[in-house]
N, C-alpha and C. Protein backbone atom coordinates (compact mmCIF):
# COMPACT_ATOMS: atom_id res chain seq x y z
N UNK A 1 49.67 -6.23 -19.55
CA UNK A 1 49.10 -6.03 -18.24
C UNK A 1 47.87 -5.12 -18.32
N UNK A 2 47.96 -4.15 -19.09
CA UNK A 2 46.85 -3.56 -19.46
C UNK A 2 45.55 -3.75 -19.94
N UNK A 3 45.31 -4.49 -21.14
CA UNK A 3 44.88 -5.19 -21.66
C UNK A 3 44.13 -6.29 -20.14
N UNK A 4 44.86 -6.82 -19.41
CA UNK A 4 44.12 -7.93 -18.13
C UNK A 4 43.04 -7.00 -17.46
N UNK A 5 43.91 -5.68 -17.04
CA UNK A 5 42.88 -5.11 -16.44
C UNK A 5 41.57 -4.33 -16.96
N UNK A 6 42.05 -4.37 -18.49
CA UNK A 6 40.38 -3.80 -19.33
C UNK A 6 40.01 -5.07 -18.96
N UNK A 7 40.05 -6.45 -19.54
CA UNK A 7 39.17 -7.40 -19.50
C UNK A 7 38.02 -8.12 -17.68
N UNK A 8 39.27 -7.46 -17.25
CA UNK A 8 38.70 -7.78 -15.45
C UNK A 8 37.72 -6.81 -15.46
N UNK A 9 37.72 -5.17 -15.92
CA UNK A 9 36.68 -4.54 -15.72
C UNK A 9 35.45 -4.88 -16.54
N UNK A 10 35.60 -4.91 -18.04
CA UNK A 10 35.01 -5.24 -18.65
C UNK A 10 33.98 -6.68 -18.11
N UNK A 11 34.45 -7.89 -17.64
CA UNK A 11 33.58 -8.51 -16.93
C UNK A 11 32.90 -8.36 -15.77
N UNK A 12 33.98 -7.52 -15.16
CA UNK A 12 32.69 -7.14 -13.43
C UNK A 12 31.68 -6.62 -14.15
N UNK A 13 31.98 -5.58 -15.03
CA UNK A 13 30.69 -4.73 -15.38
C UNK A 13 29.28 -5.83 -16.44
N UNK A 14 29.73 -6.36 -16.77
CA UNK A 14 28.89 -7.45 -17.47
C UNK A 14 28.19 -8.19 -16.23
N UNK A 15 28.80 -8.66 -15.27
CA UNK A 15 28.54 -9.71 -14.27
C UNK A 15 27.15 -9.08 -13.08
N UNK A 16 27.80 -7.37 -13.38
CA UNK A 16 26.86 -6.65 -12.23
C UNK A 16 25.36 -6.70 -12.57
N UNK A 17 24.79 -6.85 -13.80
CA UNK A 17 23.51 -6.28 -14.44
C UNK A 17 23.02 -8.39 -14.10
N UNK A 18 23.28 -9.12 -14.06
CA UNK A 18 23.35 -10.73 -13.90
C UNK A 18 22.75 -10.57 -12.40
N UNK A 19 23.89 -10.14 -11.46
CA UNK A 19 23.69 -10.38 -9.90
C UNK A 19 22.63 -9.51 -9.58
N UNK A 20 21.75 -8.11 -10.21
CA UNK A 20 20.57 -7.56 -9.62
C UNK A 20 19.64 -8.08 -9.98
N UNK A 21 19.54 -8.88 -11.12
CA UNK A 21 17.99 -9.54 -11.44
C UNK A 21 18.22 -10.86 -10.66
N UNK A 22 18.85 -11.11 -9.56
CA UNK A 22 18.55 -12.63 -8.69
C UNK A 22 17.59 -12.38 -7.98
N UNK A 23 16.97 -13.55 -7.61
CA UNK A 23 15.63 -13.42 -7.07
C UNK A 23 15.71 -13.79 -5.85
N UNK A 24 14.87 -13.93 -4.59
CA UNK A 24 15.20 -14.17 -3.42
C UNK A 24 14.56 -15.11 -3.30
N UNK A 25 14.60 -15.98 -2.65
CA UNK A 25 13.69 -17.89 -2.10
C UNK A 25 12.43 -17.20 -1.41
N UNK A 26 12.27 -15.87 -0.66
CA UNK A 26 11.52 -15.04 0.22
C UNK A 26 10.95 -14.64 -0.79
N UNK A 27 8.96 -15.32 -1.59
CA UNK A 27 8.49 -14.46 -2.28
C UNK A 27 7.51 -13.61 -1.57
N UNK A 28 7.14 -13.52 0.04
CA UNK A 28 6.58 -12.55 0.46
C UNK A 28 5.05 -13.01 0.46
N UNK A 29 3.63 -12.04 -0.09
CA UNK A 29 2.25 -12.17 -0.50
C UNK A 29 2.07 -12.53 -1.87
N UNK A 30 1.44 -13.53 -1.83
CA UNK A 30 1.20 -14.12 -3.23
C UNK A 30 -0.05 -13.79 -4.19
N UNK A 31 -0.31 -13.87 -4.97
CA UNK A 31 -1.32 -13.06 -5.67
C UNK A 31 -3.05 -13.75 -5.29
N UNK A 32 -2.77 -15.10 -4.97
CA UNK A 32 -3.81 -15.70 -4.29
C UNK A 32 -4.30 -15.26 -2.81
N UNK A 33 -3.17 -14.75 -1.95
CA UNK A 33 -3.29 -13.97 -0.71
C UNK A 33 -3.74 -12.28 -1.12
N UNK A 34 -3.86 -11.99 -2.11
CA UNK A 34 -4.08 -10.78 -2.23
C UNK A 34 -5.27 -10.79 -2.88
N UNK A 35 -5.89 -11.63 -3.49
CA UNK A 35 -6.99 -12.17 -3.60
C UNK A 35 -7.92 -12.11 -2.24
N UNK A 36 -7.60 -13.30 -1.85
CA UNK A 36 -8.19 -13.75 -0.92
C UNK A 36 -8.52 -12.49 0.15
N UNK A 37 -7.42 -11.61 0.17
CA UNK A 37 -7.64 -10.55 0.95
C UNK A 37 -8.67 -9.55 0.66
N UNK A 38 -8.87 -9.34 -0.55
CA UNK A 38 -9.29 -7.82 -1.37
C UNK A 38 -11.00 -9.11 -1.31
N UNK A 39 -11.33 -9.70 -1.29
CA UNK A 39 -12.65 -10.56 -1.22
C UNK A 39 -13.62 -10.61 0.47
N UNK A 40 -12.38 -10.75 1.05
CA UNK A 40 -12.67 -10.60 2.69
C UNK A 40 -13.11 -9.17 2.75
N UNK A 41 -12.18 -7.92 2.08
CA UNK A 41 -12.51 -7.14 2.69
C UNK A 41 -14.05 -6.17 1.81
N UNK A 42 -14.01 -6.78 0.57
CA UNK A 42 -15.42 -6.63 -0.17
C UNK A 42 -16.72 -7.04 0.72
N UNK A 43 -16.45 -8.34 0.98
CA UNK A 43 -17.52 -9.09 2.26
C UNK A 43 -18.09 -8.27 3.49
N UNK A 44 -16.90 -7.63 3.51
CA UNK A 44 -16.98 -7.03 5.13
C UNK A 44 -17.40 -5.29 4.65
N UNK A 45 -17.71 -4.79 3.18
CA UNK A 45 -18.24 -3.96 2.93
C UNK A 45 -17.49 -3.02 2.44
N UNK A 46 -16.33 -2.95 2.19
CA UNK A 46 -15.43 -2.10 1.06
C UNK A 46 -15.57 -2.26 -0.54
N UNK A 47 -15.80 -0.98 -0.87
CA UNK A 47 -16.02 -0.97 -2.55
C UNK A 47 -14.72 -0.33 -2.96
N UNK A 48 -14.05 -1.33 -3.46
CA UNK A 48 -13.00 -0.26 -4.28
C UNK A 48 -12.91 0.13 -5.19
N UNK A 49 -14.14 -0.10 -6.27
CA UNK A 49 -14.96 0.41 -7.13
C UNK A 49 -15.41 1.89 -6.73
N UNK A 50 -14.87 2.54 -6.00
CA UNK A 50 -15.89 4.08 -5.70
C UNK A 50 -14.66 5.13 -6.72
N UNK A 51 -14.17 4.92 -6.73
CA UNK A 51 -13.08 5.69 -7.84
C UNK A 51 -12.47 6.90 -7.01
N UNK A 52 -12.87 7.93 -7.35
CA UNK A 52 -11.91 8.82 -6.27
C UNK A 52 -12.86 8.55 -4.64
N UNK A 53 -12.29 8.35 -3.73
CA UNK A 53 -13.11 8.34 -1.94
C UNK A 53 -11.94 9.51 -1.64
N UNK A 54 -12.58 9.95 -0.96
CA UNK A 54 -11.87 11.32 0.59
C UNK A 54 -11.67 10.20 1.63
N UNK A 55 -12.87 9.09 1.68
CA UNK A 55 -12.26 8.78 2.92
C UNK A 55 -11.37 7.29 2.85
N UNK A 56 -10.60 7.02 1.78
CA UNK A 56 -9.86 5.87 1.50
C UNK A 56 -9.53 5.24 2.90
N UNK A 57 -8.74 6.00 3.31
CA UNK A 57 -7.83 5.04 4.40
C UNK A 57 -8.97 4.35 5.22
N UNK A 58 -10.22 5.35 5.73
CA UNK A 58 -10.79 4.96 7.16
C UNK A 58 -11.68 4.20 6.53
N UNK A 59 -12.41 3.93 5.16
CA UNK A 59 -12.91 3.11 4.41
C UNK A 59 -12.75 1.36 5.01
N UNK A 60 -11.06 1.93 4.34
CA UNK A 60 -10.45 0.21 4.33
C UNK A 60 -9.73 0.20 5.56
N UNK A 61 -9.70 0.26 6.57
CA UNK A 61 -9.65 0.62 7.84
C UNK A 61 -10.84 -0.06 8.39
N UNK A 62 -12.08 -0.04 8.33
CA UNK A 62 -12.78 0.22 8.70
C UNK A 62 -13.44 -1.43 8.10
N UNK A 63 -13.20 -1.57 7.33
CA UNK A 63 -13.70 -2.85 6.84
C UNK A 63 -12.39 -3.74 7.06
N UNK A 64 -10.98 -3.71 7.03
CA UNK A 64 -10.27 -4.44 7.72
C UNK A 64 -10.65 -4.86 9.25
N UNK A 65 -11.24 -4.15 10.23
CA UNK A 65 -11.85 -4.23 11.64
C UNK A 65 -12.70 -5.19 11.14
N UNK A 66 -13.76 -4.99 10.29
CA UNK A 66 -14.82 -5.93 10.21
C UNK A 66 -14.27 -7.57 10.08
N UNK A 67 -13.41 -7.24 8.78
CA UNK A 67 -13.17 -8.56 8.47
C UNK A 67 -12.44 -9.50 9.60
N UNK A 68 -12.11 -8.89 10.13
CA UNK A 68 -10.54 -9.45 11.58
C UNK A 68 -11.59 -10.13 12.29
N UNK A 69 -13.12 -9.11 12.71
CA UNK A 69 -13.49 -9.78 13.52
C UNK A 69 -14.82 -10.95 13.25
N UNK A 70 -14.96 -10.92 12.16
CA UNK A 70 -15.66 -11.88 11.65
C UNK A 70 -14.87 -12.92 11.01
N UNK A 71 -13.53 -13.34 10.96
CA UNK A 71 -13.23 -14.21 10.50
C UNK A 71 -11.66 -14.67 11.73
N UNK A 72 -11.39 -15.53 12.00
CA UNK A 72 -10.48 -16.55 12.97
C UNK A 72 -9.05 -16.63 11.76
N UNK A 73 -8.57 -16.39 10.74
CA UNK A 73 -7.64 -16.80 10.35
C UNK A 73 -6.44 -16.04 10.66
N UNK A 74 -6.58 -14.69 11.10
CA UNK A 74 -5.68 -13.90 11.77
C UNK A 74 -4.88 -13.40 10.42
N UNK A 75 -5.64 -13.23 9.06
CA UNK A 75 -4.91 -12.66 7.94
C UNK A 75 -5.76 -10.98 7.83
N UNK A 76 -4.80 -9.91 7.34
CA UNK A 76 -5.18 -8.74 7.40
C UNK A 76 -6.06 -8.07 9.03
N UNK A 77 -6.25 -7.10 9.07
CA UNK A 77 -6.65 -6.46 9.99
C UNK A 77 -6.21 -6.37 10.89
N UNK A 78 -5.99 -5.57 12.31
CA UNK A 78 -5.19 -5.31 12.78
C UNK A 78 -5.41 -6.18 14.23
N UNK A 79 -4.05 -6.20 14.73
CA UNK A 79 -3.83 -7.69 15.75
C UNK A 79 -4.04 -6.99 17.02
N UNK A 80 -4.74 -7.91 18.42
CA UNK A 80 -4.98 -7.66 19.24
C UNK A 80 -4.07 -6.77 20.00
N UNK A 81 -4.33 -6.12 20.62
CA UNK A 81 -2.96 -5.65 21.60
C UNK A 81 -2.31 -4.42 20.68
N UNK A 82 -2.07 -4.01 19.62
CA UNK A 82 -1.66 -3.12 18.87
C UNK A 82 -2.41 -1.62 19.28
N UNK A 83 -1.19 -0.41 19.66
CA UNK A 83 -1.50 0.92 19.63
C UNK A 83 -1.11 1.66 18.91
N UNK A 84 -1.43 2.93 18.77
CA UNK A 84 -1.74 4.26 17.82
C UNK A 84 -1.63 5.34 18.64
N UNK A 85 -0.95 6.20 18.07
CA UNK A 85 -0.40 7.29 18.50
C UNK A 85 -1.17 8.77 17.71
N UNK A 86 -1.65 9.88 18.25
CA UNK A 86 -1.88 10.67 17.89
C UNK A 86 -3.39 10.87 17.67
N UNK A 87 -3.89 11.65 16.54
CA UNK A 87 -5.31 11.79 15.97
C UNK A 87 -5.42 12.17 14.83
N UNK A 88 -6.58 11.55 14.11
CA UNK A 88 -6.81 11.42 13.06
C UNK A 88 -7.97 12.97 12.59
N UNK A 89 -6.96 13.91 11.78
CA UNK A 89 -8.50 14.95 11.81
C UNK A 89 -9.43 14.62 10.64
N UNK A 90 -10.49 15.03 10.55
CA UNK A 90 -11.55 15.01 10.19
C UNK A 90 -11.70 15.59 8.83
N UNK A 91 -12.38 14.63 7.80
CA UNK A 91 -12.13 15.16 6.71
C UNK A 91 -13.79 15.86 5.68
N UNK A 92 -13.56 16.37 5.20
CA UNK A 92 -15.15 16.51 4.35
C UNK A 92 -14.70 17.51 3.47
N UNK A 93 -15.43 16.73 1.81
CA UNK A 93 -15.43 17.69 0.87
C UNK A 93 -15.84 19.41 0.99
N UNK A 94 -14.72 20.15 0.19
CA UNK A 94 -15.28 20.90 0.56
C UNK A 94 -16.35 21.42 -0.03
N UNK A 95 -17.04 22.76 0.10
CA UNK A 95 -18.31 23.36 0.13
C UNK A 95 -17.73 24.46 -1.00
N UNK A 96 -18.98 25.05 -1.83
CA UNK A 96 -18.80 26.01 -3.10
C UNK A 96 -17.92 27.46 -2.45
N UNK A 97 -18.21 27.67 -1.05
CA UNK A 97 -18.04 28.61 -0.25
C UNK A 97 -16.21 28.60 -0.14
N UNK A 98 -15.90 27.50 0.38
CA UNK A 98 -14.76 27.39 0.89
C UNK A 98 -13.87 27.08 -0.83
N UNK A 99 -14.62 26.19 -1.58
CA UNK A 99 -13.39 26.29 -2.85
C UNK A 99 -13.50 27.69 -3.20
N UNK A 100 -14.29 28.45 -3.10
CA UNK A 100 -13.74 30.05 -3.81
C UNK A 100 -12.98 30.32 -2.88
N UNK A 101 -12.92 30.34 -1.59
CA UNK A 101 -11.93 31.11 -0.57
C UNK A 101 -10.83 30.36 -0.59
N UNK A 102 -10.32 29.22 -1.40
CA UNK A 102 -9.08 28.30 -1.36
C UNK A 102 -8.63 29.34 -2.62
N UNK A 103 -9.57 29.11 -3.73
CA UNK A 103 -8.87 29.69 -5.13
C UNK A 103 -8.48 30.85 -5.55
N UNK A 104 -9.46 32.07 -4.75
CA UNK A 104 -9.57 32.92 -5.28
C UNK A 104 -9.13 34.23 -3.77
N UNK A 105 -8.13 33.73 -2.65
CA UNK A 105 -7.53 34.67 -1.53
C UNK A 105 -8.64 34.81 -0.55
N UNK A 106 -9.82 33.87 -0.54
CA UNK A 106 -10.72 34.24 0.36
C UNK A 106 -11.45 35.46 0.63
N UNK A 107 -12.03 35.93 -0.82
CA UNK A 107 -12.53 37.03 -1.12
C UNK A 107 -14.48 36.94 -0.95
């Protein structure tokens, strides 16, 4: 009897590492849609070539608007009727002035 129940564990545990690599029929954005996307939003004036940006988000933000409204397919950018909550503060590198007063106690 013993022996049954090593072998019952012994296979769930084999069986478990099988059932997490299943895949779902739902593959989601496809690499051609992510294409197609990252091209629209080049068009519409995003470089994602700038390497480090401060202003990432409002960048591509900002060229997602473009692209939405220069193009009818209703892929990326944000959909009519959609609201936002809050405010966005204001960003800018800082100045030689202010990195010594970050690093050094604002001396």
């Amino acid at each position: 009897m013993k022996s049954f129940i090593v072998t019952i564990a012994a296979a769930s545990a084999l069986a478990l590492p099988v059932a997490s690599f299943s895949q779902t029929t739902d593959t989601g954005t496809t690499r051609a849609q992510v294409r197609a996307e990252l091209q629209q939003l080049e068009q519409a004036g995003y470089d994602p070539g700038k390497g480090e940006n401060p202003t990432y988000p409002a960048d591509v933000q900002a060229a997602e608007a473009r692209a939405s409204a220069t193009s009818a397919t209703g892929y990326g950018g944000t959909a009519s009727g959609s609201t936002s909550f809050g405010s966005r503060a204001t960003t800018h590198p800082a100045s030689a002035e202010e990195m010594h007063q970050i690093y050094f106690g604002g001396q």
